[in-house]
N, C-alpha and C. Protein backbone atom coordinates (compact mmCIF):
# COMPACT_ATOMS: atom_id res chain seq x y z
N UNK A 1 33.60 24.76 3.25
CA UNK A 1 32.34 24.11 3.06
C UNK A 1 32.20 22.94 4.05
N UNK A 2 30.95 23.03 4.71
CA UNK A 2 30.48 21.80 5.73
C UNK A 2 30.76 20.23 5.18
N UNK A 3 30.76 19.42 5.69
CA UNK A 3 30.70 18.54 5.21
C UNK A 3 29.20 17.65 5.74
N UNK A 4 28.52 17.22 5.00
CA UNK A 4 27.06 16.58 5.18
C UNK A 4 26.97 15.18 5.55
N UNK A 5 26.39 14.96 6.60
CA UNK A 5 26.22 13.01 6.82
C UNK A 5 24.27 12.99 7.24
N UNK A 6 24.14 12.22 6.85
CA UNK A 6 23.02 11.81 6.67
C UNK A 6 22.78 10.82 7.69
N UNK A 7 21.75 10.24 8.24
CA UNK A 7 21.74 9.39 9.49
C UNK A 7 20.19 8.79 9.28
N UNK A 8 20.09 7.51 8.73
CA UNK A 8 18.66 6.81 8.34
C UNK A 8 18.58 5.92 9.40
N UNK A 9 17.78 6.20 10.80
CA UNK A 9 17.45 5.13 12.08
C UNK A 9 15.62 5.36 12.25
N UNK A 10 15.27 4.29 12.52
CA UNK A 10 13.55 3.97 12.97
C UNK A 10 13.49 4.88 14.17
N UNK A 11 14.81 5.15 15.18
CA UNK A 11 14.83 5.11 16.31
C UNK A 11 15.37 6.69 16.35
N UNK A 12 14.10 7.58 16.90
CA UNK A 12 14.58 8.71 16.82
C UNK A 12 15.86 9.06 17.83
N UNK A 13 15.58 8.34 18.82
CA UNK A 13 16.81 8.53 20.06
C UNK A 13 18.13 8.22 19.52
N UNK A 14 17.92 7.45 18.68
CA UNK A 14 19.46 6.73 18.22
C UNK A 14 20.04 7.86 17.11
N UNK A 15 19.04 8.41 16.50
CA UNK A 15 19.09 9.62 15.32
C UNK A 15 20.07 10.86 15.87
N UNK A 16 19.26 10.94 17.36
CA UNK A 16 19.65 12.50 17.91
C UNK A 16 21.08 12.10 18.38
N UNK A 17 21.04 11.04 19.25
CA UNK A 17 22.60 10.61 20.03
C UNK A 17 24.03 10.54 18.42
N UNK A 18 23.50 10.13 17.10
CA UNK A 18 24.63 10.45 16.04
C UNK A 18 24.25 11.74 16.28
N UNK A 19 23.28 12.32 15.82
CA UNK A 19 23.67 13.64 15.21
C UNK A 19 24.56 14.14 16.04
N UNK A 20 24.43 14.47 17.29
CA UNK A 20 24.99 15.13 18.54
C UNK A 20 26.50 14.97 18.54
N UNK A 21 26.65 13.70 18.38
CA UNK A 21 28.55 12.99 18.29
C UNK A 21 29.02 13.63 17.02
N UNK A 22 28.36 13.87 16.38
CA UNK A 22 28.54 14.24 14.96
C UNK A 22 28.80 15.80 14.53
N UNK A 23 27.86 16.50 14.90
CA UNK A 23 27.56 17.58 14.70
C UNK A 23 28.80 18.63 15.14
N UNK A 24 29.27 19.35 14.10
CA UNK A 24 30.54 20.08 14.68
C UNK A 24 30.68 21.64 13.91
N UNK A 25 31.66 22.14 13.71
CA UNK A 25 32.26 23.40 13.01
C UNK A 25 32.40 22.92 11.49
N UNK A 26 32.68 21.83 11.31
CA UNK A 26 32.91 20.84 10.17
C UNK A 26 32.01 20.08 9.10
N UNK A 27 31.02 19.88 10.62
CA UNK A 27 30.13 18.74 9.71
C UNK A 27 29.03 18.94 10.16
N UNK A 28 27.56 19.02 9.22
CA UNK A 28 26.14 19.13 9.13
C UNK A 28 25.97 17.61 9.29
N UNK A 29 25.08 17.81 10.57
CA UNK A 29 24.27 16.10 10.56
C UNK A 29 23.02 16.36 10.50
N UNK A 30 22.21 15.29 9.22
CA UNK A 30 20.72 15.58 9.24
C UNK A 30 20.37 13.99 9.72
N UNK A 31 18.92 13.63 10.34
CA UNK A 31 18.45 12.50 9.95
C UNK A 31 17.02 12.51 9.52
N UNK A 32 16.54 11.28 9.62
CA UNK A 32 15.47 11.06 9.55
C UNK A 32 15.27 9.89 9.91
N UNK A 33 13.51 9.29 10.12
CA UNK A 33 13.48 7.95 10.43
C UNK A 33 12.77 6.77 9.84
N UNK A 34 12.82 7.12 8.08
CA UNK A 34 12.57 6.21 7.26
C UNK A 34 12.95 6.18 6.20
N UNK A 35 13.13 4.78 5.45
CA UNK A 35 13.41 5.18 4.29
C UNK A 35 13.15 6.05 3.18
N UNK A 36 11.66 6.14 3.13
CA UNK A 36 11.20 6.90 2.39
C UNK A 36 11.76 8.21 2.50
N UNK A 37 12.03 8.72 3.70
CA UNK A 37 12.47 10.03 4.05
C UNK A 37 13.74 10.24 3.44
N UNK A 38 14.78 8.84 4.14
CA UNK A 38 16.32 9.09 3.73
C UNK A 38 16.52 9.26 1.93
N UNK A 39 15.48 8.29 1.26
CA UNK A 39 15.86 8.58 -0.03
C UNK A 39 15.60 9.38 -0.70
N UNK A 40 14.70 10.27 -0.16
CA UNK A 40 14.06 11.56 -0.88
C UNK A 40 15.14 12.76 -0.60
N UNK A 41 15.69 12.67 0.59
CA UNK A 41 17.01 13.60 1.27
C UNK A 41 18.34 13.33 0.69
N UNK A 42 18.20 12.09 0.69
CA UNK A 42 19.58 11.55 -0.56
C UNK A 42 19.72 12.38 -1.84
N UNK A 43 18.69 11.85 -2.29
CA UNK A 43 18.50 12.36 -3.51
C UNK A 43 18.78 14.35 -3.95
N UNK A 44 18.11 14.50 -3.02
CA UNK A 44 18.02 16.09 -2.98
C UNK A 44 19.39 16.84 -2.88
N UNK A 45 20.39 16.16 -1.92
CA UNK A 45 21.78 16.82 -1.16
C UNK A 45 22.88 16.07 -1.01
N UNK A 46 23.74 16.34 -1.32
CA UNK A 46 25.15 15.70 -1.22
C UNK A 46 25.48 15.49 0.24
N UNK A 47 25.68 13.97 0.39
CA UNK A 47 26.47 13.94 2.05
C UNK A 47 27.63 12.87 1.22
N UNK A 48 28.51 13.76 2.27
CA UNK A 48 29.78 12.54 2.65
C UNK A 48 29.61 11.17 2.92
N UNK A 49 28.39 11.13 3.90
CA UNK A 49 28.73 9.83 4.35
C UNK A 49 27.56 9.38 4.95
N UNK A 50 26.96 8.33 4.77
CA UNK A 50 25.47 7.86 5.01
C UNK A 50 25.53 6.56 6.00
N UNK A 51 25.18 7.29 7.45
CA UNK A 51 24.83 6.15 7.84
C UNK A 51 23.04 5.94 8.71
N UNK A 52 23.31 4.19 8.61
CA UNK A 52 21.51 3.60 8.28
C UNK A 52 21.60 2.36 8.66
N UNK A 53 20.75 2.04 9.56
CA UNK A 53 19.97 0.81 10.06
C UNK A 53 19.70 0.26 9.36
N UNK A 54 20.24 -1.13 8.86
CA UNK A 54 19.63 -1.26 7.14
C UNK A 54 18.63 -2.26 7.98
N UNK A 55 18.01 -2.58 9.00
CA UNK A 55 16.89 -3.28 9.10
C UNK A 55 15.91 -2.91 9.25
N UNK A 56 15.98 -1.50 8.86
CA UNK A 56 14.33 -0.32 8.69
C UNK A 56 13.75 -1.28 8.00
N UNK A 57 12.07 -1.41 8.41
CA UNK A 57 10.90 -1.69 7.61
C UNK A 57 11.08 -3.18 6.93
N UNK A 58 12.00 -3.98 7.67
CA UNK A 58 12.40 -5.39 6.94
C UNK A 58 13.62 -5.42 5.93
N UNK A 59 13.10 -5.37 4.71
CA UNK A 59 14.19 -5.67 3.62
C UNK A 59 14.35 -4.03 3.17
N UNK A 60 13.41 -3.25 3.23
CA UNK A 60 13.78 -1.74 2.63
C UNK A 60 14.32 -0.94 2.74
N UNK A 61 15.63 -1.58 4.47
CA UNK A 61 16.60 -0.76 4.55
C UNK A 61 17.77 -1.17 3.46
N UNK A 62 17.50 -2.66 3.50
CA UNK A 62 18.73 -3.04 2.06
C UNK A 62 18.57 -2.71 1.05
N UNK A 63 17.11 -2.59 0.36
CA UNK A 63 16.52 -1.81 -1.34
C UNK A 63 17.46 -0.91 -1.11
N UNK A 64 17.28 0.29 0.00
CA UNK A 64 17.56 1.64 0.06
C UNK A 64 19.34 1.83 0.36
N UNK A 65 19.90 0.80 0.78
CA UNK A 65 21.58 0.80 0.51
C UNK A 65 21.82 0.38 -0.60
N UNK A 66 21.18 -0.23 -1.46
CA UNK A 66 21.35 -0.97 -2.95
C UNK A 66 21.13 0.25 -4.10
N UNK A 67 19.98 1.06 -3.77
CA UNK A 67 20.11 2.39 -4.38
C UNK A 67 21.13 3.27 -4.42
N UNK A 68 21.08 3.64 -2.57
CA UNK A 68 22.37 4.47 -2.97
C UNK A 68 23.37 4.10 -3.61
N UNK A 69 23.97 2.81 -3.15
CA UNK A 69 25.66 2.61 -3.91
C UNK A 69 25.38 2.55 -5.27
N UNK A 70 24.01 2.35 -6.19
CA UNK A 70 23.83 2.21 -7.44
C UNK A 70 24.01 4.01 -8.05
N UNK A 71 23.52 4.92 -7.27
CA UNK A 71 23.38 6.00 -7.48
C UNK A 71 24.84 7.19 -7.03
């Protein structure tokens, strides 16, 4: 079984350059480029490992790390 990472950046360029480093035989990289997006994808699918710009949209990249680790 793959293993899933998730990738929450404003910056689509910065999105594609993880996925790319990322992306292997091993491991599924998805992103997206908002919160709204990452937490609806969170929610939906199990990843290993979440990484995120927590200065999306001001403070709502921190709401949205405060969720996950709550969740």
């Amino acid at each position: 079984m793959k293993k899933k990472v998730l990738i929450i950046d404003s910056d689509l360029t910065v999105c594609r350059e993880i996925k790319y480093a990322l992306q292997s035989a091993t491991t599924d990289a998805y992103y997206v480029t908002s919160v709204h997006e990452g937490f609806e994808m969170f929610v939906k699918q199990h990843f290993c490992l979440v990484i995120m710009d927590i200065l999306l949209s001001e403070m709502e990249g921190l709401t949205l790390l405060q969720t996950i680790r709550h969740t």
